[in-house]
C-alpha atoms as a PDB file:
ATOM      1  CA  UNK A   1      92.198  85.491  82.157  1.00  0.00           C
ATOM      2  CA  UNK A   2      90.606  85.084  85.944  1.00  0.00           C
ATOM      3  CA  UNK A   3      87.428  85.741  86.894  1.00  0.00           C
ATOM      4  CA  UNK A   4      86.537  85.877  90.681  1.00  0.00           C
ATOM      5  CA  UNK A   5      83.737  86.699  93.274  1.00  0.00           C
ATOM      6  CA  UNK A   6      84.624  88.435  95.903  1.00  0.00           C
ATOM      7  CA  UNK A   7      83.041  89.029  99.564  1.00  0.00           C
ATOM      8  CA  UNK A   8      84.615  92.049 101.515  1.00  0.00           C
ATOM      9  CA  UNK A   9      83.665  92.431 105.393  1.00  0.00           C
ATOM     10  CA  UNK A  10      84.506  94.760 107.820  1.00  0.00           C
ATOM     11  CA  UNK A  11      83.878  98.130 107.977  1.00  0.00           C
ATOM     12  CA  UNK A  12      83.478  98.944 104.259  1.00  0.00           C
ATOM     13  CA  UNK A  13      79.949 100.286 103.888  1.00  0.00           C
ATOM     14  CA  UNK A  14      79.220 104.238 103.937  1.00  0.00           C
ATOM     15  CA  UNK A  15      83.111 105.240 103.708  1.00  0.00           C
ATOM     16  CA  UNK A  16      83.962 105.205 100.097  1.00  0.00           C
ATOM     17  CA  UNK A  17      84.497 101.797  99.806  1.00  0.00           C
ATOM     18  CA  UNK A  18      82.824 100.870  95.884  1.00  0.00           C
ATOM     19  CA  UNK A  19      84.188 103.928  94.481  1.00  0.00           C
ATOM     20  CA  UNK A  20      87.924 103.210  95.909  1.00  0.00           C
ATOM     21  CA  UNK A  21      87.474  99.609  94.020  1.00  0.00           C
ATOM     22  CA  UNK A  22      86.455 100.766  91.159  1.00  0.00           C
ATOM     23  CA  UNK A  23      89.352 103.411  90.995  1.00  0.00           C
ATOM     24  CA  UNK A  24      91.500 100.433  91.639  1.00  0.00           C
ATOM     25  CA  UNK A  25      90.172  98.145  89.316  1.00  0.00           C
ATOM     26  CA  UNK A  26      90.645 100.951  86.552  1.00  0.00           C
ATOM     27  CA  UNK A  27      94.426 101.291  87.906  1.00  0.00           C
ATOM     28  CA  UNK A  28      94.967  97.507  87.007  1.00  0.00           C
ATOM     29  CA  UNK A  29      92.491  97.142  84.264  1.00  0.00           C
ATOM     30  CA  UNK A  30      90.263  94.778  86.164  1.00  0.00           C
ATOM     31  CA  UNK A  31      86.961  94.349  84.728  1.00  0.00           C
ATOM     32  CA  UNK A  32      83.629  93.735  86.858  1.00  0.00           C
ATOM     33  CA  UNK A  33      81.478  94.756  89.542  1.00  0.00           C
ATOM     34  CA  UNK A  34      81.312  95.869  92.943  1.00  0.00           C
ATOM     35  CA  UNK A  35      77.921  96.107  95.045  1.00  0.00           C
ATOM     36  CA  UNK A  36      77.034  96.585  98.883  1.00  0.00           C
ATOM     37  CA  UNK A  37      75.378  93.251 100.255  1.00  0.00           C
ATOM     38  CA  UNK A  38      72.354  93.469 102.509  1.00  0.00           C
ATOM     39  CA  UNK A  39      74.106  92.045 105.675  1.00  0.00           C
ATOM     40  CA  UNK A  40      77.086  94.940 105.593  1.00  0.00           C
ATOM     41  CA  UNK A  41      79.423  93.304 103.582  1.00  0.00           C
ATOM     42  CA  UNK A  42      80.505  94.561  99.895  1.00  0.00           C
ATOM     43  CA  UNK A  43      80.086  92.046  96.457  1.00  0.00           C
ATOM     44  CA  UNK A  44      83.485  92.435  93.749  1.00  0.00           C
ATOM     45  CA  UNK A  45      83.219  89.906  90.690  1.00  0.00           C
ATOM     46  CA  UNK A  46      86.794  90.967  89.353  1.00  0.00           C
ATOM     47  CA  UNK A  47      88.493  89.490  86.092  1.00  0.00           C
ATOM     48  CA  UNK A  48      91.553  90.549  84.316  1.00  0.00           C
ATOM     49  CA  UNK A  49      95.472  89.087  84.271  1.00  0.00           C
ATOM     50  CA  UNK A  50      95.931  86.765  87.134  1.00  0.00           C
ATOM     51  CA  UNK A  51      98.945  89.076  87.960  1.00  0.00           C
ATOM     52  CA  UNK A  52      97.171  92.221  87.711  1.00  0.00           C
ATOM     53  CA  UNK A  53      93.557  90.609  89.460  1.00  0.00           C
ATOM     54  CA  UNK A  54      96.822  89.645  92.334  1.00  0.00           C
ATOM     55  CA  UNK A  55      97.929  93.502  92.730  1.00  0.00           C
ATOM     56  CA  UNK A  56      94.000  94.405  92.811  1.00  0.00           C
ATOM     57  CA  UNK A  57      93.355  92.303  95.531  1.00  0.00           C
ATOM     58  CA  UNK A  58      96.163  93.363  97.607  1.00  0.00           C
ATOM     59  CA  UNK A  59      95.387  96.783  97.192  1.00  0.00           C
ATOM     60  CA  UNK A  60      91.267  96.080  97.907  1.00  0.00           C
ATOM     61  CA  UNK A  61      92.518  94.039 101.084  1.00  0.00           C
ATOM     62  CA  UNK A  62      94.236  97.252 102.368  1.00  0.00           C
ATOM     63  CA  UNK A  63      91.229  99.205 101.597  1.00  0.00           C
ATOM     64  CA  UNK A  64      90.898 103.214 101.877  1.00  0.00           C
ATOM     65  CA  UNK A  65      91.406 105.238 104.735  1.00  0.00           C
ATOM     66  CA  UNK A  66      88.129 105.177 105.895  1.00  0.00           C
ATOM     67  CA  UNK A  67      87.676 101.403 105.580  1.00  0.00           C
ATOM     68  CA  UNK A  68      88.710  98.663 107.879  1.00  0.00           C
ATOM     69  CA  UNK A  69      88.701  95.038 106.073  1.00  0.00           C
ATOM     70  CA  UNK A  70      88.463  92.288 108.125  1.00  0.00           C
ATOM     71  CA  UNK A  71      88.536  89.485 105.814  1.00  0.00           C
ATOM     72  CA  UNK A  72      88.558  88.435 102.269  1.00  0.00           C
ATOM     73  CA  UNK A  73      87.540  85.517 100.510  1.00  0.00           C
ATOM     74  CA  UNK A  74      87.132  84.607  97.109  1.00  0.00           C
ATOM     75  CA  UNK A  75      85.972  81.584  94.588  1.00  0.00           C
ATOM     76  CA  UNK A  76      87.014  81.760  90.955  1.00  0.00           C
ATOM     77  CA  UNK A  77      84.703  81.498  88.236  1.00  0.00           C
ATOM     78  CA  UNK A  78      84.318  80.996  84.289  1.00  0.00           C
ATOM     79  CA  UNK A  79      85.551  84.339  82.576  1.00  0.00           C
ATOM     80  CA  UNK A  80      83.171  86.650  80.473  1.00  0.00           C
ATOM     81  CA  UNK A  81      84.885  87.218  77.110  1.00  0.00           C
ATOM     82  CA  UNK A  82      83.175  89.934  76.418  1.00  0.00           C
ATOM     83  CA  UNK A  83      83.227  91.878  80.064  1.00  0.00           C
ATOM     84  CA  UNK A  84      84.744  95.208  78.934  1.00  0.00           C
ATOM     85  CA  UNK A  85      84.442  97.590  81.892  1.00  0.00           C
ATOM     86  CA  UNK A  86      84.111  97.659  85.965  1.00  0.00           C
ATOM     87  CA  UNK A  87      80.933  99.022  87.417  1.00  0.00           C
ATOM     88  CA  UNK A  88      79.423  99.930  90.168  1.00  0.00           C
ATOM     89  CA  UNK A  89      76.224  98.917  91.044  1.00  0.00           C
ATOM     90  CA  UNK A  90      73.948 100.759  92.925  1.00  0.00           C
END
């Protein structure tokens, strides 16, 4: 199990970003959150199969049709055992 934050920037506030990850995270059984930051960019603690948290990423790096991502970065952290579900949070 892999846990990792996330930070998203580009153009992926206001265009359907959150709910496209948490579609995707549901597709590869990711657990977590995602949240819009203050400065424009959007939040994504992720955790699941470090294969499956892979395919995730790839497919959050492409975004949706509206977005435009212009980088992504992440730092692993400690795993929640007990994370069951991805959210969004408003």
């Amino acid at each position: 199990m892999v846990r990792y934050q996330v930070e998203v920037k580009g153009h992926v506030q206001g265009v359907g970003f959150r709910a496209f990850v948490s579609e995707t995270a549901k597709k590869y059984q990711v657990t977590g959150t995602v949240m819009n930051r203050a400065e424009g960019s959007v939040e994504i603690v992720a955790q699941g199969e470090a294969e499956e948290l892979t395919a995730f990423l790839a497919d959050v790096k492409k975004g949706n049709s509206f977005s435009t991502v212009s980088t992504l970065t992440k730092k692993e952290m400690e795993h929640e055992p007990n994370e069951t579900r991805f959210t969004i949070v408003y």
